[in-house]
Protein backbone atom coordinates (compact mmCIF):
# COMPACT_ATOMS: atom_id res chain seq x y z
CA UNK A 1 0.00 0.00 0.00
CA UNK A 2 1.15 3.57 -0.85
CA UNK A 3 1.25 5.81 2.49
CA UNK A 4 -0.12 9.39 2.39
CA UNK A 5 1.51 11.27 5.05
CA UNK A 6 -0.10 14.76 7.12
CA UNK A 7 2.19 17.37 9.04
CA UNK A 8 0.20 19.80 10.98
CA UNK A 9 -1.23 20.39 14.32
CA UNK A 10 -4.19 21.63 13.96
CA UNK A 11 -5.68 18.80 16.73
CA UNK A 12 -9.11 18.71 15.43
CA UNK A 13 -7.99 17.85 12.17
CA UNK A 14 -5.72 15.16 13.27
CA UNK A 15 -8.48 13.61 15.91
CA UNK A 16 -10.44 13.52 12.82
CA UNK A 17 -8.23 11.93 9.99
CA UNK A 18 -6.38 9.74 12.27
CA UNK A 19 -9.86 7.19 11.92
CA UNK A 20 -9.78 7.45 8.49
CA UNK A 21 -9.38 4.07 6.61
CA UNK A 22 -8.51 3.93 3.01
CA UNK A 23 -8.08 1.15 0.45
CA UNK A 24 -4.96 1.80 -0.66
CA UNK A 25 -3.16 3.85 1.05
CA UNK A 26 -2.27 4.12 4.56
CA UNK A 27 -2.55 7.32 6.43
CA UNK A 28 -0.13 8.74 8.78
CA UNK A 29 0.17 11.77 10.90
CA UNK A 30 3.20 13.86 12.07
CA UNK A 31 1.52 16.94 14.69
CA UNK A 32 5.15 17.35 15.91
CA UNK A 33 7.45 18.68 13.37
CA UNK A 34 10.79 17.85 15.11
CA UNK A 35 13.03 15.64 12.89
CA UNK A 36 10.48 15.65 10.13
CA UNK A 37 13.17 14.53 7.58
CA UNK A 38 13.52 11.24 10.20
CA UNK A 39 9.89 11.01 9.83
CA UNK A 40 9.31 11.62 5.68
CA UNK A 41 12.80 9.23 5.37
CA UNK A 42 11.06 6.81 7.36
CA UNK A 43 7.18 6.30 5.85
CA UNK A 44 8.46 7.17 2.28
CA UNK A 45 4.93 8.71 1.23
CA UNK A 46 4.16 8.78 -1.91
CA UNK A 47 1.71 11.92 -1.00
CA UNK A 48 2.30 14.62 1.85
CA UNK A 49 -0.43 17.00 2.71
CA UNK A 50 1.07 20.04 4.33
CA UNK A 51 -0.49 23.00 6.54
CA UNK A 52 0.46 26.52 6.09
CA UNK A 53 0.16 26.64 9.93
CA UNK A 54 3.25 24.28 10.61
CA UNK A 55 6.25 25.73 12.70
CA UNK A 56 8.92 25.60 9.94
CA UNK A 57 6.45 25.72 7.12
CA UNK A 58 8.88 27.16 4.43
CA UNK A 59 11.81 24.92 5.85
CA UNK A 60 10.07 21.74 5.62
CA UNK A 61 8.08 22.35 2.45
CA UNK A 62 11.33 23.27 0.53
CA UNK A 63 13.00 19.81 1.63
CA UNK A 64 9.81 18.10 0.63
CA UNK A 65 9.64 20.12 -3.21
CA UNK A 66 13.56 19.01 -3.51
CA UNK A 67 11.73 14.97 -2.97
CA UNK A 68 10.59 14.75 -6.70
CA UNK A 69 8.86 11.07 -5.69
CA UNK A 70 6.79 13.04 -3.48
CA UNK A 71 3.54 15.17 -4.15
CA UNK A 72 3.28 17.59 -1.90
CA UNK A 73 -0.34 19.42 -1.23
CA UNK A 74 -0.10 22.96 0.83
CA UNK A 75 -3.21 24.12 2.54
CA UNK A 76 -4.13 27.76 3.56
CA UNK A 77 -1.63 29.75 2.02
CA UNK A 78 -1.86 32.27 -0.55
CA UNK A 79 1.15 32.02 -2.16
CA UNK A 80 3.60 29.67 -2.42
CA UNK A 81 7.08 30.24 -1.70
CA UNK A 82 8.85 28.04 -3.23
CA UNK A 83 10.11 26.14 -6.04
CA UNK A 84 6.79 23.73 -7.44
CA UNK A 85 9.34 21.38 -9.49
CA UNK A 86 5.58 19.70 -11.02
CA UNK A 87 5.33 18.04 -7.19
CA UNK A 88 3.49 20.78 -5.17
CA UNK A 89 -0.48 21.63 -5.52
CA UNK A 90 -1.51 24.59 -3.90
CA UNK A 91 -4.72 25.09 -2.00
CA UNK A 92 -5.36 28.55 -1.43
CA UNK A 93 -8.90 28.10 1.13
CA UNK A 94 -9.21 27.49 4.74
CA UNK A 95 -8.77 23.87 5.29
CA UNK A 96 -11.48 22.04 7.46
CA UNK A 97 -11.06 18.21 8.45
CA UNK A 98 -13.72 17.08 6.20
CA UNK A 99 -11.67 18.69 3.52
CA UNK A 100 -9.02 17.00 4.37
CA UNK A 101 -10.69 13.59 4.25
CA UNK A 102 -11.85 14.51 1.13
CA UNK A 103 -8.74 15.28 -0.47
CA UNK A 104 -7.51 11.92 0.72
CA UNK A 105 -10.55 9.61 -0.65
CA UNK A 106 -9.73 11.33 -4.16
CA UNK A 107 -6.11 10.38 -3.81
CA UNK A 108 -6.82 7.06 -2.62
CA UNK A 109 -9.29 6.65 -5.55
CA UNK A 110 -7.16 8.63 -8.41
CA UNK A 111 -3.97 6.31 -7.18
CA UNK A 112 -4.54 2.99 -6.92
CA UNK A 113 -2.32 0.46 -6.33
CA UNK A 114 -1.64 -2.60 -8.20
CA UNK A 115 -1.26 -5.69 -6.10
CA UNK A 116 2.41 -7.05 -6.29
CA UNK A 117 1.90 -11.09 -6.10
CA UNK A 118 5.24 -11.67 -7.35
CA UNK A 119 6.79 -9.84 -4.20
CA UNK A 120 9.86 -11.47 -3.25
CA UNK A 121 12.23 -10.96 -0.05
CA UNK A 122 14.31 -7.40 -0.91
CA UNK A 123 16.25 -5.43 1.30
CA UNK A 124 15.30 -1.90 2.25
CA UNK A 125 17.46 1.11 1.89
CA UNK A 126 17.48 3.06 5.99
CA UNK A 127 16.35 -0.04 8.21
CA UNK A 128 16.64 0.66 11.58
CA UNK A 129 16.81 -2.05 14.17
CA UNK A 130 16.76 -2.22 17.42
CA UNK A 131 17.52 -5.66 20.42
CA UNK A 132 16.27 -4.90 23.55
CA UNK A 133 15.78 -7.87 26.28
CA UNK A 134 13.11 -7.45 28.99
CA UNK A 135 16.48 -9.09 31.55
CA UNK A 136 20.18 -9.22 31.15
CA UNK A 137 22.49 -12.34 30.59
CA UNK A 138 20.22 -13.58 27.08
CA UNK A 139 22.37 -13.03 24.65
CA UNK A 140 21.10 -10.11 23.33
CA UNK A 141 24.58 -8.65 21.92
CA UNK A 142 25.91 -11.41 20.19
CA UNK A 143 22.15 -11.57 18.25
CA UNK A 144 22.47 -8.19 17.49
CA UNK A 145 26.19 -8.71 16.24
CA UNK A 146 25.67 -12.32 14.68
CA UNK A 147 22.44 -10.44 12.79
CA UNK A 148 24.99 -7.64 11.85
CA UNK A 149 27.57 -10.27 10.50
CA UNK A 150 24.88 -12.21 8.62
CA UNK A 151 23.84 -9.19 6.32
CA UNK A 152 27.03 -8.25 6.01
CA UNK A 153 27.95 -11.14 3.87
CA UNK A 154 25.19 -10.70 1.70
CA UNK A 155 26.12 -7.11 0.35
CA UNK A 156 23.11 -5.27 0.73
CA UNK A 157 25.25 -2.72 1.22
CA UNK A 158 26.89 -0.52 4.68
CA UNK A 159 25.77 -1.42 8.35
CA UNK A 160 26.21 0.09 11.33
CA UNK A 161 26.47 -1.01 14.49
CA UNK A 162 25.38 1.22 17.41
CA UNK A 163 26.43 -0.19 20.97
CA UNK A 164 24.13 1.72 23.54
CA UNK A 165 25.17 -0.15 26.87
CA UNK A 166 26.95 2.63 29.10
CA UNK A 167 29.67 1.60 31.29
CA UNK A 168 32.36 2.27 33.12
CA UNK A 169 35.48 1.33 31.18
CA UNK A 170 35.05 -0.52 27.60
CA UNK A 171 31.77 -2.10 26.89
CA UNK A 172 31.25 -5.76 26.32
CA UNK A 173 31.51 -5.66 23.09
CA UNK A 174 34.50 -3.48 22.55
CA UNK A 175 36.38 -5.73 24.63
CA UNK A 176 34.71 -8.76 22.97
CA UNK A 177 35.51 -8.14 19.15
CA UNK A 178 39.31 -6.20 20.68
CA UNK A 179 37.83 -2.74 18.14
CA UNK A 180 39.93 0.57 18.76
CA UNK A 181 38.68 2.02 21.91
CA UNK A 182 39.83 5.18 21.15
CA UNK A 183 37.21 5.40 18.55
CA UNK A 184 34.42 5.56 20.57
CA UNK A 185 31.11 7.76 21.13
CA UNK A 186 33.10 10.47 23.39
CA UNK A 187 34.13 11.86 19.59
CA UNK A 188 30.96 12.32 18.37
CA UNK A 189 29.77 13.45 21.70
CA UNK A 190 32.21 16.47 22.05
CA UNK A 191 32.34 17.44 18.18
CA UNK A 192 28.57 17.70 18.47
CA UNK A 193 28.78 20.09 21.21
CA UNK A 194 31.30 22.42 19.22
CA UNK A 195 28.34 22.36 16.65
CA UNK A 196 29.98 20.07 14.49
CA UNK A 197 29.04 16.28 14.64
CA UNK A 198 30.82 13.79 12.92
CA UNK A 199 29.93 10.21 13.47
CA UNK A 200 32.88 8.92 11.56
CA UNK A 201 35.84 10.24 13.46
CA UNK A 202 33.91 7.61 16.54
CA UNK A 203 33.58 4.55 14.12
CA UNK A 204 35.67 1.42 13.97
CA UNK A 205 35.28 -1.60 11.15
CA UNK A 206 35.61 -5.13 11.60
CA UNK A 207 34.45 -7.56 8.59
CA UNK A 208 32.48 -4.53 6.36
CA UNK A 209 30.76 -4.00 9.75
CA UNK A 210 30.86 -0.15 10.86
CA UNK A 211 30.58 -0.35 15.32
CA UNK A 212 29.88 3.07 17.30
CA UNK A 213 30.88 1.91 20.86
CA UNK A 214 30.03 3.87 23.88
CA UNK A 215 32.91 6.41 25.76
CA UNK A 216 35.10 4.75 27.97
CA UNK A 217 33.58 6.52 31.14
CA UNK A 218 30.25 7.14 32.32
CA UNK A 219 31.11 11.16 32.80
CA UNK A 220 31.72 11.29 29.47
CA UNK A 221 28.19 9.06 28.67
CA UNK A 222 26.24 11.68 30.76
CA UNK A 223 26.72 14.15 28.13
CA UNK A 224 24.86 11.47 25.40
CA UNK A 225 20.88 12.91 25.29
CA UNK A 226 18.25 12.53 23.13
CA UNK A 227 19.12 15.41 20.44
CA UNK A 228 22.39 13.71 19.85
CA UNK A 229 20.61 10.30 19.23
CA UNK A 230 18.07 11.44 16.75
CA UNK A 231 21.10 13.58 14.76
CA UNK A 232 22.84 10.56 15.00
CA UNK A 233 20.48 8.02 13.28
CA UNK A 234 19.46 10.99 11.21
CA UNK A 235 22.87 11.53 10.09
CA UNK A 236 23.55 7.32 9.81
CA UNK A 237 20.89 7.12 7.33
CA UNK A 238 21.98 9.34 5.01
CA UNK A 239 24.98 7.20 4.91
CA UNK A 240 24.25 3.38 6.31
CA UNK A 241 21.70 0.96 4.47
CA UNK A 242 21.08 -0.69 8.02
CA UNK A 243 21.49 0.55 11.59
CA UNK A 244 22.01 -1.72 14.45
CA UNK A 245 20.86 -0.69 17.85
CA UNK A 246 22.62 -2.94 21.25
CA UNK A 247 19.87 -1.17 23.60
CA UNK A 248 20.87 -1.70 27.46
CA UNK A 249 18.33 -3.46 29.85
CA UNK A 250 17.11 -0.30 30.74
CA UNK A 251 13.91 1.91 30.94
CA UNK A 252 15.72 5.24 30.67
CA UNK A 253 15.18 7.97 28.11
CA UNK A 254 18.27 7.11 25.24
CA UNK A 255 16.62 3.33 25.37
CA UNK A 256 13.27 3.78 24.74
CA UNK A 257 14.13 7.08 22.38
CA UNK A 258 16.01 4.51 20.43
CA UNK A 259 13.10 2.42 19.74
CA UNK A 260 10.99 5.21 19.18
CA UNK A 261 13.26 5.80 16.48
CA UNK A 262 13.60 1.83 15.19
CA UNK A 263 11.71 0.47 12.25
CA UNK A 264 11.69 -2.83 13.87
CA UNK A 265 12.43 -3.81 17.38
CA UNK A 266 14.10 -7.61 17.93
CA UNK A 267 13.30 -8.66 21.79
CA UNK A 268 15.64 -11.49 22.98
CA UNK A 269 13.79 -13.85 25.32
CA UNK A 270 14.76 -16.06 27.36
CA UNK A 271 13.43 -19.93 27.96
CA UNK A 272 11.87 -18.45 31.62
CA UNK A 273 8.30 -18.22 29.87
CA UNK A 274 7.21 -16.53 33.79
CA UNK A 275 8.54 -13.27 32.45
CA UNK A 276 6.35 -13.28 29.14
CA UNK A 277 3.98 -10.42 30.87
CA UNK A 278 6.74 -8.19 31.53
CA UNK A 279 7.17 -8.61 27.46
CA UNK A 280 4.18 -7.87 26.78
CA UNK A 281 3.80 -5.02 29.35
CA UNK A 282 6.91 -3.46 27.36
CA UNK A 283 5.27 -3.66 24.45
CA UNK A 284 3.35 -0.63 24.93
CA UNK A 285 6.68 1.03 24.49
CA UNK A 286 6.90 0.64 20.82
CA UNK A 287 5.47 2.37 18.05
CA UNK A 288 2.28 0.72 16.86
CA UNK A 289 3.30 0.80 13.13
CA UNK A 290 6.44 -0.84 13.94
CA UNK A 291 7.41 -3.92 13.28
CA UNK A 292 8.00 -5.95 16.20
CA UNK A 293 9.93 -9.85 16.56
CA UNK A 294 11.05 -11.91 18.95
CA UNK A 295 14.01 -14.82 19.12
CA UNK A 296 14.49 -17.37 21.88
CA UNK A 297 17.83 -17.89 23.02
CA UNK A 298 19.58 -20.41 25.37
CA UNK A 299 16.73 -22.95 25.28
CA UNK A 300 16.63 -26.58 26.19
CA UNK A 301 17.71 -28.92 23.38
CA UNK A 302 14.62 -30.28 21.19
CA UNK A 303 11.84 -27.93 23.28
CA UNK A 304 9.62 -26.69 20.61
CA UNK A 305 6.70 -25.96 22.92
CA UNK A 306 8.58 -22.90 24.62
CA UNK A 307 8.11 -20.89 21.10
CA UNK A 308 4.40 -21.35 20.94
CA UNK A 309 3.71 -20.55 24.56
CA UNK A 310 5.45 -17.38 24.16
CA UNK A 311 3.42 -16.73 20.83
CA UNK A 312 0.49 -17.58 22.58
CA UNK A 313 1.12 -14.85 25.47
CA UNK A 314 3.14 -11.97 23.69
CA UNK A 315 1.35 -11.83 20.42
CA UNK A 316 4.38 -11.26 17.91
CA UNK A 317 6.05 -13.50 16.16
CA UNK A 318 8.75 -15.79 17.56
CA UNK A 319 11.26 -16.06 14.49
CA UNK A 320 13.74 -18.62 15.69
CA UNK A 321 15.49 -19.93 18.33
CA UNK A 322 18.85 -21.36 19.78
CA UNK A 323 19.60 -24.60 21.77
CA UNK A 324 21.84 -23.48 24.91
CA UNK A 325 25.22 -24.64 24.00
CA UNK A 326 27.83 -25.75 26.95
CA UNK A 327 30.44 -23.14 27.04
CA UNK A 328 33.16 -25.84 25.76
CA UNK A 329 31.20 -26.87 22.89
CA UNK A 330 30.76 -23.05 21.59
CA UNK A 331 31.89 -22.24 18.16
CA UNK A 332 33.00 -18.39 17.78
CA UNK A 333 32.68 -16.12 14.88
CA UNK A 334 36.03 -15.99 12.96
CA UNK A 335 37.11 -13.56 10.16
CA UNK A 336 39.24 -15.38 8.23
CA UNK A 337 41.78 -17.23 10.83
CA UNK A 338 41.09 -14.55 13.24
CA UNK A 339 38.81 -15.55 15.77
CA UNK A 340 35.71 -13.11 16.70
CA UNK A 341 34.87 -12.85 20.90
CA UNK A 342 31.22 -13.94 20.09
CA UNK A 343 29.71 -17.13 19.35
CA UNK A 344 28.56 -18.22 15.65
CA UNK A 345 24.80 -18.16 15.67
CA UNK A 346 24.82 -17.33 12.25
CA UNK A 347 22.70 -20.99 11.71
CA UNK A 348 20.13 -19.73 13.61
CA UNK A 349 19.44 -15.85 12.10
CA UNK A 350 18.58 -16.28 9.09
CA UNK A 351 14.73 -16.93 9.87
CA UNK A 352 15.04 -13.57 11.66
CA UNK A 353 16.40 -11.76 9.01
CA UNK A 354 13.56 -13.06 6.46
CA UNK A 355 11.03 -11.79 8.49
CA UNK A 356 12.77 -8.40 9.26
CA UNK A 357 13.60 -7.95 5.53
């Protein structure tokens, strides 16, 4: 389905449209302008319907006229100040809500969509995942990292991997996969407060993979907040195909920012199917457009029951899981003869990444 995107906050209009249901096209609504370009990068509308009224009006309707896949409609103004390009429609009266609905039944009838029933499995450009686990100790970096590793051998083109867990001294993972820890988040964190963020000069590669680890202190982490997250996945996806998020076990603002941000969240569970309410108690975190998975990790050999109970409860798909392995019998990631710090579950993600992708 095409999506037909609305910016404005006018709340009776929004109230209004937001029950709207239309054959082929789905509706979404921005009444916060903050980040639009995350937002419009995000949906990919194929229509945006823009009031006059919007903070940032001329700002954000120039960025949309440069989008020449986009048609953009303007309501209540009387001119136009800026460049049509053939993508802009003008409409010069006050605006009501029934207007609105109106204008989107006649693009909803005028562009209709062609079912695609020879859709196959493709890889989208500015995927944004996040791995979150409801308790620690499940294995939720090396997922993240084996899901990271998987894609990267299958050149869909640059990942990044974002490593969110604040500590004191290297994180897991830096330590884990022995990256630079000079190059680390404290780079992006003080260029961004001399105005002049650059993610690069805090990135390290290992096997096509691009890894953001956090600073090697937690004074220098206090200085991370929300602005510099969304200008940093803003600023990833103008250059990364996929982002990675390593969330921490947490229910602080960066965390659930992040997944705010995600267009699909993983959540590693465990086999302890008690804690399967607290999953789906943190489910009303997430966006309710996102896409949303789980995989089961360290489970008993040959139980195939524990996947369906936790379907049963959670209500999201349950895309895989892995046996628990005795630490002796562990295989580890290796990059050519170099051995990796993590173990090689790439057997195991490939389910995932079907569904994801």
């Amino acid at each position: 389905m095409g999506i037909i995107l609305y910016i404005g906050k006018n709340k009776e209009i929004t109230d209004n449209i937001a029950e709207i249901t239309l054959k082929n096209h789905e509706v979404a609504i921005l009444n916060c302008n903050s980040h639009y370009k995350h937002y419009i990068e995000e949906y990919m509308p194929d229509y945006i319907i823009l009031s006059a009224d919007t903070d940032n009006y001329s700002e954000i309707s120039r960025y949309i006229a440069e989008k020449n896949s986009i048609k953009l409609i303007i309501t209540e103004k009387d001119k136009l100040d800026i460049d049509q390009s053939g993508n802009a429609l003008q409409i010069s009266e006050p605006t009501s809500s029934g207007q609105i609905k109106e204008i989107l039944n006649i693009i909803d009838k005028i562009d209709q969509i062609e079912p695609d029933n020879n859709r196959k499995c493709k890889y989208a450009k500015q995927e944004v995942l996040s791995f979150y686990s409801i308790q620690g100790g499940v294995g939720k970096t090396s997922i993240a990292f084996n899901t990271a590793w998987y894609l990267s051998k299958r050149n869909i083109g640059r990942i990044l991997l974002i490593d969110l867990n604040f500590c004191e001294g290297p994180s897991d993972i830096s330590i884990r996969l022995k990256v630079d820890r000079l190059a680390n988040m404290s780079s992006y964190i003080k260029n961004t407060l001399k105005g002049a963020g650059n993610i690069q000069d805090s990135i390290t590669n290992l096997n096509n993979i691009d890894i953001m680890v956090p600073p090697l202190s937690l004074h220098q982490s206090d200085g991370f907040n929300l602005d510099m997250l969304n200008d940093l996945i803003y600023s990833a996806r103008n250059d990364y195909d996929v982002i990675i998020a390593d969330i921490p076990f947490r229910y602080d603002n960066v965390s659930l920012e992040m997944l705010n941000l995600s267009t699909s969240s993983v959540i590693v569970l465990s086999p302890d199917i008690s804690l399967a309410p607290r999953v789906v108690d943190f489910q009303k975190f997430l966006p309710e457009k996102q896409k949303k998975v789980a995989i089961l990790n360290k489970v008993e050999e040959g139980d195939i029951q524990i996947k369906k109970d936790y379907e049963s409860i959670i209500g999201i798909p349950v895309c895989g899981q892995f046996d628990f392995v005795p630490k002796n019998n562990r295989k580890s990631l290796k990059d050519g003869k170099s051995v990796i710090g993590l173990p090689d579950m790439q057997a195991g993600i490939g389910q995932l990444v079907d569904y994801l992708f």
